[in-house]
PDB file of N, CA and C in Angstrom:
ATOM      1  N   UNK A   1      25.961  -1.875   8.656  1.00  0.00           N
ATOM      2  CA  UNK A   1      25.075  -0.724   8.647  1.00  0.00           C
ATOM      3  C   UNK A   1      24.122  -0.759   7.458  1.00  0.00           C
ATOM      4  N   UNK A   2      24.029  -0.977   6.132  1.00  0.00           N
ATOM      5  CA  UNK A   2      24.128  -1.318   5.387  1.00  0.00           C
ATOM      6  C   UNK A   2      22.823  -2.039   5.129  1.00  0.00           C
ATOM      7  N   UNK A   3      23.116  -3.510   5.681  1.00  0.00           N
ATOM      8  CA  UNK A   3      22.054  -4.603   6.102  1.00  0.00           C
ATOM      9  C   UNK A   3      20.626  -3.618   6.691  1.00  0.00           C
ATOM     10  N   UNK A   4      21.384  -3.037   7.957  1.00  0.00           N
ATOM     11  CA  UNK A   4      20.071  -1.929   8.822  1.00  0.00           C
ATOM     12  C   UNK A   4      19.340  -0.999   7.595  1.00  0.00           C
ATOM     13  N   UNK A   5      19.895  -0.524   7.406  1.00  0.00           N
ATOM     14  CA  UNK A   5      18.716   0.545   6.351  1.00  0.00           C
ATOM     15  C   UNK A   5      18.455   0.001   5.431  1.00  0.00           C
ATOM     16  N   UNK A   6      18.380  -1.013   4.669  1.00  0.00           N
ATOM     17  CA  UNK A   6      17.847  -1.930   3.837  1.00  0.00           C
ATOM     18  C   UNK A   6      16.653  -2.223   4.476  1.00  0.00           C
ATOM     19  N   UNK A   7      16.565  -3.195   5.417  1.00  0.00           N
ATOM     20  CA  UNK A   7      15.716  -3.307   6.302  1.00  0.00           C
ATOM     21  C   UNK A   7      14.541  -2.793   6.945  1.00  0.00           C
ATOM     22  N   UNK A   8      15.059  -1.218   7.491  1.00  0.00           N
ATOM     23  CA  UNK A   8      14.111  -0.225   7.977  1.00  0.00           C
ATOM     24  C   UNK A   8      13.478   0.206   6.499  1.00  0.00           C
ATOM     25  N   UNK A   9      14.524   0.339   5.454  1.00  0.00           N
ATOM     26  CA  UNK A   9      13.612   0.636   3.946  1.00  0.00           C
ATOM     27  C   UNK A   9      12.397  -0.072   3.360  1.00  0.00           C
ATOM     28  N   UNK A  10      12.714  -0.955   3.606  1.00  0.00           N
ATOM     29  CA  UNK A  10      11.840  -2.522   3.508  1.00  0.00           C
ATOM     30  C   UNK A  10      10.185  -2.115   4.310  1.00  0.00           C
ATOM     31  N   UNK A  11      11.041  -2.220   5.977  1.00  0.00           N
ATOM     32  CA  UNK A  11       9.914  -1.602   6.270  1.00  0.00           C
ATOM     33  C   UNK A  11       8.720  -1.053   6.403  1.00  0.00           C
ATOM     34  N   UNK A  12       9.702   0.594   5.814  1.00  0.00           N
ATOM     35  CA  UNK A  12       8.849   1.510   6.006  1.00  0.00           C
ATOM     36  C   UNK A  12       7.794   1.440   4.447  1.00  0.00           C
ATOM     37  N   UNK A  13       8.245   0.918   3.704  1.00  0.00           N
ATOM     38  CA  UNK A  13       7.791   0.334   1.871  1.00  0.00           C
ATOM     39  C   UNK A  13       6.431  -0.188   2.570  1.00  0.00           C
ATOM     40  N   UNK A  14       6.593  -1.218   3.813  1.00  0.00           N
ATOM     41  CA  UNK A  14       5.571  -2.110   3.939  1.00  0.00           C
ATOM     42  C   UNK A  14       4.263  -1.322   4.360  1.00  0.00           C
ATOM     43  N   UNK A  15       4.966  -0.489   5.093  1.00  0.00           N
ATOM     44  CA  UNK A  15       4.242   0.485   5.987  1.00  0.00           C
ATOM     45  C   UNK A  15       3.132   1.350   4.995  1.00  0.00           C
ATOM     46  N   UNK A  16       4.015   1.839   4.275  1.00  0.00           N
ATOM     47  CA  UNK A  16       3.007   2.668   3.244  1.00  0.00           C
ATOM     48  C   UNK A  16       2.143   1.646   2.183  1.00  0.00           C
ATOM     49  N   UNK A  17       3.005   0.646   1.918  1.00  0.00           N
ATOM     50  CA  UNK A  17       1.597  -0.111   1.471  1.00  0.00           C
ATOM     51  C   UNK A  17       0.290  -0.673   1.729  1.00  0.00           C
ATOM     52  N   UNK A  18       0.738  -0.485   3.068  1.00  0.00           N
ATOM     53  CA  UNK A  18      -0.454  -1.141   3.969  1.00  0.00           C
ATOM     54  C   UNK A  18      -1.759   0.048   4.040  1.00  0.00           C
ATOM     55  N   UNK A  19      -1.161   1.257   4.331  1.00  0.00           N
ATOM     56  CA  UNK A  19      -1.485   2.755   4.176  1.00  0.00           C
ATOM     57  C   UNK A  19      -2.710   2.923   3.034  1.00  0.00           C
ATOM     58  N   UNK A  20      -2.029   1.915   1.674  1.00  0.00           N
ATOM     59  CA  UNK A  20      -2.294   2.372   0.716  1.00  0.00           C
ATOM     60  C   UNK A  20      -3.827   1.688   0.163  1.00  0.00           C
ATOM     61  N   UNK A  21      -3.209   0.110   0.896  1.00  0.00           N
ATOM     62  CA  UNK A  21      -4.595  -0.939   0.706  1.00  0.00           C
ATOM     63  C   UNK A  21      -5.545  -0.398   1.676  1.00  0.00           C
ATOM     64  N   UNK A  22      -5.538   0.523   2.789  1.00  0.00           N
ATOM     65  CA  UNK A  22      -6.396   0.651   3.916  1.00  0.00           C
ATOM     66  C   UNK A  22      -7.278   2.538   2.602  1.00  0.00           C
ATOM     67  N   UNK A  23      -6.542   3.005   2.422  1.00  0.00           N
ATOM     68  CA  UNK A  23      -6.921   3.557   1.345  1.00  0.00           C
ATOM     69  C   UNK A  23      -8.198   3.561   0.366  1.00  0.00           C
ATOM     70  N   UNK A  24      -7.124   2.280  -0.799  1.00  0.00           N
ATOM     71  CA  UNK A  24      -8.359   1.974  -2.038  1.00  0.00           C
ATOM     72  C   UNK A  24      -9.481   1.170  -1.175  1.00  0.00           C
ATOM     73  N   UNK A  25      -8.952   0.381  -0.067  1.00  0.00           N
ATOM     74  CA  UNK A  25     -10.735  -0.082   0.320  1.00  0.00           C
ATOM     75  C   UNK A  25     -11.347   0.518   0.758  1.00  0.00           C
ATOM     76  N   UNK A  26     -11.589   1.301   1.365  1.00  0.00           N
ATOM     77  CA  UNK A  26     -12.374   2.307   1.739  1.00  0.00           C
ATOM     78  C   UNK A  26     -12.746   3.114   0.393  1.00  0.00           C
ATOM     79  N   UNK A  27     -12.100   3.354  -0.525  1.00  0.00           N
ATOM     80  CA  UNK A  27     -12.980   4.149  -1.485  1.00  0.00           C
ATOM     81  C   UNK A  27     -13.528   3.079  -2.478  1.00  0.00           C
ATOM     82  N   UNK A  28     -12.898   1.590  -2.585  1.00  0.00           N
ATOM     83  CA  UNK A  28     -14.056   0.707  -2.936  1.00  0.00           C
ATOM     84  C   UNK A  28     -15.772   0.461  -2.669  1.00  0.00           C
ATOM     85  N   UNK A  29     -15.609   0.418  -1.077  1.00  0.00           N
ATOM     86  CA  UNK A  29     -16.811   0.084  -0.461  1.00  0.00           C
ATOM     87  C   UNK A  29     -17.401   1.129  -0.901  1.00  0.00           C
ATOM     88  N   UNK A  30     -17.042   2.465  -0.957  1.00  0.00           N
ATOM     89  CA  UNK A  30     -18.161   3.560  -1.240  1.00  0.00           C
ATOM     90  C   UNK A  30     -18.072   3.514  -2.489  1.00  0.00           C
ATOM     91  N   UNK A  31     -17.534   2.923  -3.446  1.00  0.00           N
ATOM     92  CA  UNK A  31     -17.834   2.944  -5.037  1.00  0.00           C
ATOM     93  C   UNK A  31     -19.025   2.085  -5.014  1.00  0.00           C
ATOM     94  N   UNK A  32     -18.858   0.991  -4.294  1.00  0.00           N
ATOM     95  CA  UNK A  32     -19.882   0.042  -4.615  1.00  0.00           C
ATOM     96  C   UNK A  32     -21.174   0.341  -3.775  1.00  0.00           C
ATOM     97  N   UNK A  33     -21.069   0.671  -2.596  1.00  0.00           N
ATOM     98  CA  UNK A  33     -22.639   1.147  -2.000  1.00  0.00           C
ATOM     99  C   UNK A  33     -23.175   2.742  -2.836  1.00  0.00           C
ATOM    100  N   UNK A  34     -22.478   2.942  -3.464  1.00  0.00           N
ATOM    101  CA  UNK A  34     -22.929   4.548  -4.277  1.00  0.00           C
ATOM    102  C   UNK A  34     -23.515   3.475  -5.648  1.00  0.00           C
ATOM    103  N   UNK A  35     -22.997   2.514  -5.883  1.00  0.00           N
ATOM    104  CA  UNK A  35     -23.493   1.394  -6.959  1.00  0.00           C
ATOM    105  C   UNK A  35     -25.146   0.987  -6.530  1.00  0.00           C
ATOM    106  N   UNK A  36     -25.263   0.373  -5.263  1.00  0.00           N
ATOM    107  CA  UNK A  36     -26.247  -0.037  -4.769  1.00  0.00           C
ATOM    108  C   UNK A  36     -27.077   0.949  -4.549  1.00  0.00           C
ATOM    109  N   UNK A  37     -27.150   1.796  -4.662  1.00  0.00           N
ATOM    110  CA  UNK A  37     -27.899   3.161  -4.494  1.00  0.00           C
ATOM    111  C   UNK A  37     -28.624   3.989  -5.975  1.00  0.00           C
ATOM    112  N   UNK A  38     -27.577   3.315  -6.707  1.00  0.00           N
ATOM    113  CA  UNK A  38     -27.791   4.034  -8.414  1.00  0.00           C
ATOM    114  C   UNK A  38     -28.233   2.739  -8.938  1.00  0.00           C
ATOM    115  N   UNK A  39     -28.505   1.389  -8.201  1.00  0.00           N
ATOM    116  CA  UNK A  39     -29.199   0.281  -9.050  1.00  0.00           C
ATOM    117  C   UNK A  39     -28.009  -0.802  -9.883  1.00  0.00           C
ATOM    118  N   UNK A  40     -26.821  -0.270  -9.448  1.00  0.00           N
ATOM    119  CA  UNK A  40     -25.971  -0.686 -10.331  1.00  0.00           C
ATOM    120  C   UNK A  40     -25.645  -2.019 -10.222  1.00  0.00           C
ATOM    121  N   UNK A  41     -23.639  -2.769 -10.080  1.00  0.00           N
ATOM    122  CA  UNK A  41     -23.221  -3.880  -9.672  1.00  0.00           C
ATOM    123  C   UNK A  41     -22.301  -3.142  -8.701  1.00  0.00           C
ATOM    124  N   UNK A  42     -22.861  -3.462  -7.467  1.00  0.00           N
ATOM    125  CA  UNK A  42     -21.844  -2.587  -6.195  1.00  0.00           C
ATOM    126  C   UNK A  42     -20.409  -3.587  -6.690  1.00  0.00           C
ATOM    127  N   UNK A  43     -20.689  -5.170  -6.807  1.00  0.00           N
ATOM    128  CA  UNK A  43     -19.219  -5.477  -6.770  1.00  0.00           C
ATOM    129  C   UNK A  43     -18.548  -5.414  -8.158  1.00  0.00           C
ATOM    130  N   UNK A  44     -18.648  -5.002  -9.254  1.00  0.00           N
ATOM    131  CA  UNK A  44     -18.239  -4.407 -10.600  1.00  0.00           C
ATOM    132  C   UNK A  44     -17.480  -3.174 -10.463  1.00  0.00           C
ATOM    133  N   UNK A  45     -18.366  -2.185  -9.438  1.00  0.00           N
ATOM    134  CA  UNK A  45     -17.881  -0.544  -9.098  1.00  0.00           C
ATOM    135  C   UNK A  45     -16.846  -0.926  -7.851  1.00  0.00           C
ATOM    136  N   UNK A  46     -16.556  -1.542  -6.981  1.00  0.00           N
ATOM    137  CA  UNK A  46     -15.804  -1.498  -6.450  1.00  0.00           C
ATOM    138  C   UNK A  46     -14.570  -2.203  -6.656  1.00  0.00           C
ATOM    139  N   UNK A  47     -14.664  -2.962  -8.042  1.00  0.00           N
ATOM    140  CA  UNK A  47     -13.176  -3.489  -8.260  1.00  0.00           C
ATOM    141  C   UNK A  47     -12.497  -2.491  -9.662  1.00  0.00           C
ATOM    142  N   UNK A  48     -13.996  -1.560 -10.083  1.00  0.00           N
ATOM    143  CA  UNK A  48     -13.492  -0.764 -10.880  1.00  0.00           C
ATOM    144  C   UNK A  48     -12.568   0.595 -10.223  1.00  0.00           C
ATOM    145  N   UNK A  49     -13.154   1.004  -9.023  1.00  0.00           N
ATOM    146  CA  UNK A  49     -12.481   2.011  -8.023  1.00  0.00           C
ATOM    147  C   UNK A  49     -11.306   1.765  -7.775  1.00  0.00           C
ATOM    148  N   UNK A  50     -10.517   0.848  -7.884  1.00  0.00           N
ATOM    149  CA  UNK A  50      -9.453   0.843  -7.417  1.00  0.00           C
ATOM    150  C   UNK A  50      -8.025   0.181  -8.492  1.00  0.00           C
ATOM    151  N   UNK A  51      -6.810   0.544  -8.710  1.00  0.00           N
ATOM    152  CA  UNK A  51      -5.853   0.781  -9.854  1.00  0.00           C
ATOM    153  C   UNK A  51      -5.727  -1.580 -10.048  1.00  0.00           C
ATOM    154  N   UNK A  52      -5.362  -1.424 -11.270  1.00  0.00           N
ATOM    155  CA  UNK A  52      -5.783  -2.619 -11.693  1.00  0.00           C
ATOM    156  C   UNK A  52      -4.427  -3.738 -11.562  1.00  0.00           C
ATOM    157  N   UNK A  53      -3.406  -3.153 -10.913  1.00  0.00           N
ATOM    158  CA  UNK A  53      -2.861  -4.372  -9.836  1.00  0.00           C
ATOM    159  C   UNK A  53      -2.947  -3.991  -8.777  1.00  0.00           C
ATOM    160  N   UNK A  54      -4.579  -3.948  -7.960  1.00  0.00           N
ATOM    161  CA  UNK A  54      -5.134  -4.480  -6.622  1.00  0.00           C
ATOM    162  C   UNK A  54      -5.923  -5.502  -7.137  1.00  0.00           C
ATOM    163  N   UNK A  55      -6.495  -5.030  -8.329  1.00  0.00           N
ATOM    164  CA  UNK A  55      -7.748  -5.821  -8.191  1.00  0.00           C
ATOM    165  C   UNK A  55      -7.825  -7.451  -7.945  1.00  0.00           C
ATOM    166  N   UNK A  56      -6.898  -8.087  -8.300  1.00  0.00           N
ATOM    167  CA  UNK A  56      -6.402  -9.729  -7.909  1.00  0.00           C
ATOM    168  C   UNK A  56      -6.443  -9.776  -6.412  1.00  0.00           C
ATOM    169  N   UNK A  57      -6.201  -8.838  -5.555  1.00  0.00           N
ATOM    170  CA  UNK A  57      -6.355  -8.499  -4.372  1.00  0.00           C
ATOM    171  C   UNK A  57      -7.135  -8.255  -3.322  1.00  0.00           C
ATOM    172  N   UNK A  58      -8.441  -7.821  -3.996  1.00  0.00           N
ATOM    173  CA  UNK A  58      -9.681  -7.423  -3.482  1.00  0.00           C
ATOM    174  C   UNK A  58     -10.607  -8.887  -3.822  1.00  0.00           C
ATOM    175  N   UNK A  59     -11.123  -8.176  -2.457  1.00  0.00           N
ATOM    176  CA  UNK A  59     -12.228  -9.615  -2.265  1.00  0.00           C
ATOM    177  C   UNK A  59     -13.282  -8.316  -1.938  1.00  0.00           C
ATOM    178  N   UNK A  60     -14.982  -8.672  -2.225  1.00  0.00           N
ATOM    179  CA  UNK A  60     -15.714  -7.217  -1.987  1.00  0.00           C
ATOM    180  C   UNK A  60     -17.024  -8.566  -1.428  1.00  0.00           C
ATOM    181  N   UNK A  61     -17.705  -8.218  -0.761  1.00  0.00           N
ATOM    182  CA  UNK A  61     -19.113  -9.041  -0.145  1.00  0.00           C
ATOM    183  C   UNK A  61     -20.017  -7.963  -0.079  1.00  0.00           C
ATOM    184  N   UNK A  62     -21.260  -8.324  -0.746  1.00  0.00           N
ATOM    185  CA  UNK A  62     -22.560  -7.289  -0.464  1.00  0.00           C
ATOM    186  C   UNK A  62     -23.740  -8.082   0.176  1.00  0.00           C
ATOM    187  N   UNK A  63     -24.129  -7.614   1.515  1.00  0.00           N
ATOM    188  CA  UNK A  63     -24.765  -8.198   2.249  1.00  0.00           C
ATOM    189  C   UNK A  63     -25.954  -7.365   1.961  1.00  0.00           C
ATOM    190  N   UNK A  64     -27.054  -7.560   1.316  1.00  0.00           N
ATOM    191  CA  UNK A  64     -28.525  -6.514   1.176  1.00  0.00           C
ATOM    192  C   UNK A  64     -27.603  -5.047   0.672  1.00  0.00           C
ATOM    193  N   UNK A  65     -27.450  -3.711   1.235  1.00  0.00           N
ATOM    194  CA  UNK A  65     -27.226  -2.899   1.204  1.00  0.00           C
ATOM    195  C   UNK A  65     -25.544  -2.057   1.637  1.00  0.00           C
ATOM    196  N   UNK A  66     -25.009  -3.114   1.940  1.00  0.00           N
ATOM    197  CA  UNK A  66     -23.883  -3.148   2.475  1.00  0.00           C
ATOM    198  C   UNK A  66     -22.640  -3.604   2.019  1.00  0.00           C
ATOM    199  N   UNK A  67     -21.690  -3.461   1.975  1.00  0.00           N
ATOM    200  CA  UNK A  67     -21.126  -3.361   0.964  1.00  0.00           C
ATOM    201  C   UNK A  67     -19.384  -3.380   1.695  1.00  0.00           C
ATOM    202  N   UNK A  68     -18.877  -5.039   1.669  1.00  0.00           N
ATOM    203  CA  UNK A  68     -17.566  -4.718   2.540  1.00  0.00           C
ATOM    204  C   UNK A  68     -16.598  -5.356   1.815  1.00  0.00           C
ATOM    205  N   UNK A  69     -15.279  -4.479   1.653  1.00  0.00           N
ATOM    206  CA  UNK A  69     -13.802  -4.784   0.831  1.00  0.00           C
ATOM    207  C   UNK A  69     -13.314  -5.323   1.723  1.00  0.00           C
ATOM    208  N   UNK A  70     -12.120  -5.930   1.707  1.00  0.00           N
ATOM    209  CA  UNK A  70     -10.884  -6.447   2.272  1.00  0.00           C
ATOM    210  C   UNK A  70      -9.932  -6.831   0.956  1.00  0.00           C
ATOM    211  N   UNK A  71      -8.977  -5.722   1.136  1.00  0.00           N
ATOM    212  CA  UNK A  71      -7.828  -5.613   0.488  1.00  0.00           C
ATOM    213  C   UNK A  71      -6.631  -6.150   0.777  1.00  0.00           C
ATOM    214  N   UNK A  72      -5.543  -7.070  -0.020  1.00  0.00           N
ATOM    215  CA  UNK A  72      -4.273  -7.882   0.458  1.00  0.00           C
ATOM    216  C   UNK A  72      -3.382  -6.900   0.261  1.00  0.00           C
ATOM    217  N   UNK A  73      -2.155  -6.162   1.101  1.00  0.00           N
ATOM    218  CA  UNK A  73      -1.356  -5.252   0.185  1.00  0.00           C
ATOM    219  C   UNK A  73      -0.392  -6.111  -0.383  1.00  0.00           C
ATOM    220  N   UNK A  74      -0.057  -5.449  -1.366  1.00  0.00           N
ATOM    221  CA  UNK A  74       1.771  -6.322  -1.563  1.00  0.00           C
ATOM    222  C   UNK A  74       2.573  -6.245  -1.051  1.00  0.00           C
ATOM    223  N   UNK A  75       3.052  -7.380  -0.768  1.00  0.00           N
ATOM    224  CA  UNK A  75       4.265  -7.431   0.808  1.00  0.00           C
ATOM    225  C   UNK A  75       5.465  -7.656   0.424  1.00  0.00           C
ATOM    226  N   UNK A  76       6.421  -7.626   1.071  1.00  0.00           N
ATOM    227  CA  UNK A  76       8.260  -7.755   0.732  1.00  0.00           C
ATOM    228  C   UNK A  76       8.145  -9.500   1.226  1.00  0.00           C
ATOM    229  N   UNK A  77       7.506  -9.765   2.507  1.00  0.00           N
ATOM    230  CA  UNK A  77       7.652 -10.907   2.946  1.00  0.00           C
ATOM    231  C   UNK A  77       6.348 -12.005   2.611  1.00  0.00           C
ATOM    232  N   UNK A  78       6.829 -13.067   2.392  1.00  0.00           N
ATOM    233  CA  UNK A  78       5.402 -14.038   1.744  1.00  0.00           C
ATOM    234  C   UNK A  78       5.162 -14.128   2.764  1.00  0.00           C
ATOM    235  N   UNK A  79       3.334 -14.304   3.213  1.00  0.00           N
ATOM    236  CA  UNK A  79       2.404 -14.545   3.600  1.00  0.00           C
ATOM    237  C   UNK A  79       2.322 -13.103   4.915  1.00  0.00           C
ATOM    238  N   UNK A  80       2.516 -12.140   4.886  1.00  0.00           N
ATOM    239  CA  UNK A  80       2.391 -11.092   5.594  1.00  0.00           C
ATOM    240  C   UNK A  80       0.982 -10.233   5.194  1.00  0.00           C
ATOM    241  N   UNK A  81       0.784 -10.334   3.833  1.00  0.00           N
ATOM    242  CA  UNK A  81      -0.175  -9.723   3.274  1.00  0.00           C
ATOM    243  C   UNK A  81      -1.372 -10.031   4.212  1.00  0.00           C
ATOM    244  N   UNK A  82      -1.925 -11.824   4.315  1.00  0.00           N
ATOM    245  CA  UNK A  82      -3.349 -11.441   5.289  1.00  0.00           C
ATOM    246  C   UNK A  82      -3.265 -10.950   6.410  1.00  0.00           C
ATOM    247  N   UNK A  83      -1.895 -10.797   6.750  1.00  0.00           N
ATOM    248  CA  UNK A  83      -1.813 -10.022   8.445  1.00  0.00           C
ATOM    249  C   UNK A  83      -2.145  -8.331   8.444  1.00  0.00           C
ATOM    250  N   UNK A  84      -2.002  -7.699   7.262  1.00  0.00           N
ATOM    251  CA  UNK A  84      -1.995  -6.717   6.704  1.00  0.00           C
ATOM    252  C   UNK A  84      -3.224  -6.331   5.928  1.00  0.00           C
ATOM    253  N   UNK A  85      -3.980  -6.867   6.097  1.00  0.00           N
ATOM    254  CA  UNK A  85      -5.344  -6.925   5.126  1.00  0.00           C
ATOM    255  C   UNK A  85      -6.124  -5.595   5.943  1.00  0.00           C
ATOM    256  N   UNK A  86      -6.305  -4.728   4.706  1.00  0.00           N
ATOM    257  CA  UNK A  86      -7.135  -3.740   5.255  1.00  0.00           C
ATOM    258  C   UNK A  86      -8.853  -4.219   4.743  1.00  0.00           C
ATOM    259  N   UNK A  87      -9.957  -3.898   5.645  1.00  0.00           N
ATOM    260  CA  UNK A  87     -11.068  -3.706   5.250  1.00  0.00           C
ATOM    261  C   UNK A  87     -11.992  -2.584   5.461  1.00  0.00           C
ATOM    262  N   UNK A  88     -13.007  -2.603   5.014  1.00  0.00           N
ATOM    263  CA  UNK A  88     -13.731  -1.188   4.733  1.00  0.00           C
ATOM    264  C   UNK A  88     -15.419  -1.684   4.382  1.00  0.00           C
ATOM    265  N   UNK A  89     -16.122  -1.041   4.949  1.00  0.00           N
ATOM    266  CA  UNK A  89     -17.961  -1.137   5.007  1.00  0.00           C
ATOM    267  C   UNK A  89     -18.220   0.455   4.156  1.00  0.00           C
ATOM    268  N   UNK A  90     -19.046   0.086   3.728  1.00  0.00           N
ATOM    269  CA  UNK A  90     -19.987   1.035   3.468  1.00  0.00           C
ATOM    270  C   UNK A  90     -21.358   0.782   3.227  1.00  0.00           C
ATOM    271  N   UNK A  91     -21.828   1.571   4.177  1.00  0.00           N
ATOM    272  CA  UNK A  91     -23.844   1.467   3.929  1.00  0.00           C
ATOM    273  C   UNK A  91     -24.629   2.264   2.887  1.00  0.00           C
ATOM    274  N   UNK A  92     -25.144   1.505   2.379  1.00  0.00           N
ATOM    275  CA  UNK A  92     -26.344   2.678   1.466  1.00  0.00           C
ATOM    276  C   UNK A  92     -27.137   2.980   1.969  1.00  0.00           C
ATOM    277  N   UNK A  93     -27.449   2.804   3.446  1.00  0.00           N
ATOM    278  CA  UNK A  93     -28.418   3.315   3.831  1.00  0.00           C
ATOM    279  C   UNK A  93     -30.021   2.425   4.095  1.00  0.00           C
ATOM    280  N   UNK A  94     -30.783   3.055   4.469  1.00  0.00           N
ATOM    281  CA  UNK A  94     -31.867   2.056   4.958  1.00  0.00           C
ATOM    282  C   UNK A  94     -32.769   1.694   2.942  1.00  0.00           C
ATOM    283  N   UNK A  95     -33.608   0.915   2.803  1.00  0.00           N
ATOM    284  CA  UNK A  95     -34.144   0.742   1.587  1.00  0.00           C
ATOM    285  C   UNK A  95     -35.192   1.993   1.276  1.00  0.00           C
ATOM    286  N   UNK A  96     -35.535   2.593  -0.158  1.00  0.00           N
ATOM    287  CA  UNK A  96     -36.100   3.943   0.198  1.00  0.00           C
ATOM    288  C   UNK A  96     -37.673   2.993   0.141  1.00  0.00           C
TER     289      UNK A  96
END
Protein backbone atom coordinates (compact mmCIF):
# COMPACT_ATOMS: atom_id res chain seq x y z
CA UNK A 1 0.00 0.00 0.00
CA UNK A 2 2.69 1.98 0.86
CA UNK A 3 4.61 1.66 -2.58
CA UNK A 4 0.82 3.09 -4.03
CA UNK A 5 0.75 6.43 -2.33
CA UNK A 6 4.28 7.12 -2.78
CA UNK A 7 3.61 6.90 -6.25
CA UNK A 8 0.25 8.74 -6.67
CA UNK A 9 2.40 11.43 -4.36
CA UNK A 10 5.02 11.49 -6.90
CA UNK A 11 2.48 12.04 -9.22
CA UNK A 12 0.42 14.41 -8.21
CA UNK A 13 4.13 16.62 -7.24
CA UNK A 14 4.51 16.16 -11.09
CA UNK A 15 1.24 17.38 -11.78
CA UNK A 16 1.56 20.63 -9.99
CA UNK A 17 4.81 21.23 -11.37
CA UNK A 18 3.87 21.09 -14.62
CA UNK A 19 0.91 23.58 -13.45
CA UNK A 20 3.58 25.65 -12.28
CA UNK A 21 6.02 25.83 -15.49
CA UNK A 22 2.69 26.39 -17.64
CA UNK A 23 2.35 29.36 -15.10
CA UNK A 24 5.85 31.30 -15.01
CA UNK A 25 5.75 31.00 -18.92
CA UNK A 26 3.06 32.66 -19.58
CA UNK A 27 3.95 35.50 -17.28
CA UNK A 28 7.46 35.39 -18.95
CA UNK A 29 6.25 35.99 -22.45
CA UNK A 30 4.28 38.98 -21.16
CA UNK A 31 7.34 40.25 -19.17
CA UNK A 32 9.18 40.23 -22.24
CA UNK A 33 6.62 41.56 -24.94
CA UNK A 34 5.72 44.44 -22.16
CA UNK A 35 9.86 44.67 -22.67
CA UNK A 36 9.43 45.02 -26.43
CA UNK A 37 6.94 47.61 -26.05
CA UNK A 38 9.01 49.80 -23.39
CA UNK A 39 12.19 49.41 -25.88
CA UNK A 40 13.72 47.16 -23.52
CA UNK A 41 15.55 43.31 -23.68
CA UNK A 42 12.20 41.23 -24.01
CA UNK A 43 14.66 38.20 -23.42
CA UNK A 44 16.50 39.78 -20.12
CA UNK A 45 12.66 40.60 -18.75
CA UNK A 46 11.51 37.35 -19.30
CA UNK A 47 14.16 35.32 -17.57
CA UNK A 48 13.99 38.07 -14.96
CA UNK A 49 10.00 37.24 -14.45
CA UNK A 50 10.39 34.15 -13.36
CA UNK A 51 12.06 32.59 -9.66
CA UNK A 52 15.79 31.83 -10.33
CA UNK A 53 15.74 27.95 -10.30
CA UNK A 54 13.64 28.07 -13.63
CA UNK A 55 15.73 30.15 -15.18
CA UNK A 56 18.35 27.19 -16.43
CA UNK A 57 15.03 26.05 -17.71
CA UNK A 58 13.68 28.61 -19.86
CA UNK A 59 14.47 28.91 -23.34
CA UNK A 60 12.58 32.50 -24.59
CA UNK A 61 12.68 33.31 -28.78
CA UNK A 62 11.68 36.85 -30.01
CA UNK A 63 10.50 36.78 -33.43
CA UNK A 64 10.07 40.89 -34.49
CA UNK A 65 7.41 41.58 -31.80
CA UNK A 66 6.67 38.37 -30.40
CA UNK A 67 7.83 36.93 -27.85
CA UNK A 68 7.68 32.89 -27.03
CA UNK A 69 8.85 30.86 -23.63
CA UNK A 70 9.03 27.22 -23.32
CA UNK A 71 9.61 26.18 -19.89
CA UNK A 72 11.23 22.48 -18.66
CA UNK A 73 9.47 21.66 -15.24
CA UNK A 74 11.40 19.65 -12.74
CA UNK A 75 10.54 16.15 -12.94
CA UNK A 76 10.78 13.05 -10.41
CA UNK A 77 11.55 10.99 -13.63
CA UNK A 78 14.68 11.78 -16.05
CA UNK A 79 13.81 12.90 -19.32
CA UNK A 80 9.93 13.57 -18.67
CA UNK A 81 10.57 17.23 -18.41
CA UNK A 82 10.47 17.84 -22.50
CA UNK A 83 7.25 15.85 -22.49
CA UNK A 84 6.05 18.35 -19.98
CA UNK A 85 7.34 21.51 -21.44
CA UNK A 86 4.96 24.26 -21.09
CA UNK A 87 4.99 27.22 -23.69
CA UNK A 88 3.56 30.62 -23.90
CA UNK A 89 3.39 33.68 -26.83
CA UNK A 90 2.90 36.93 -26.23
CA UNK A 91 2.32 39.79 -28.83
CA UNK A 92 3.17 43.39 -28.53
CA UNK A 93 1.11 44.11 -30.88
CA UNK A 94 1.30 45.57 -34.43
CA UNK A 95 4.60 48.26 -34.77
CA UNK A 96 3.26 51.87 -33.68
Amino acid sequence: MLPLCVAVALALAQLLAAGAARELAGTAAQAGAMAVLQGGDPKAAARDAVPGWSRGRLDVRVTGRAVRVELRPITVVPGMAAMLAATARADAGPAA
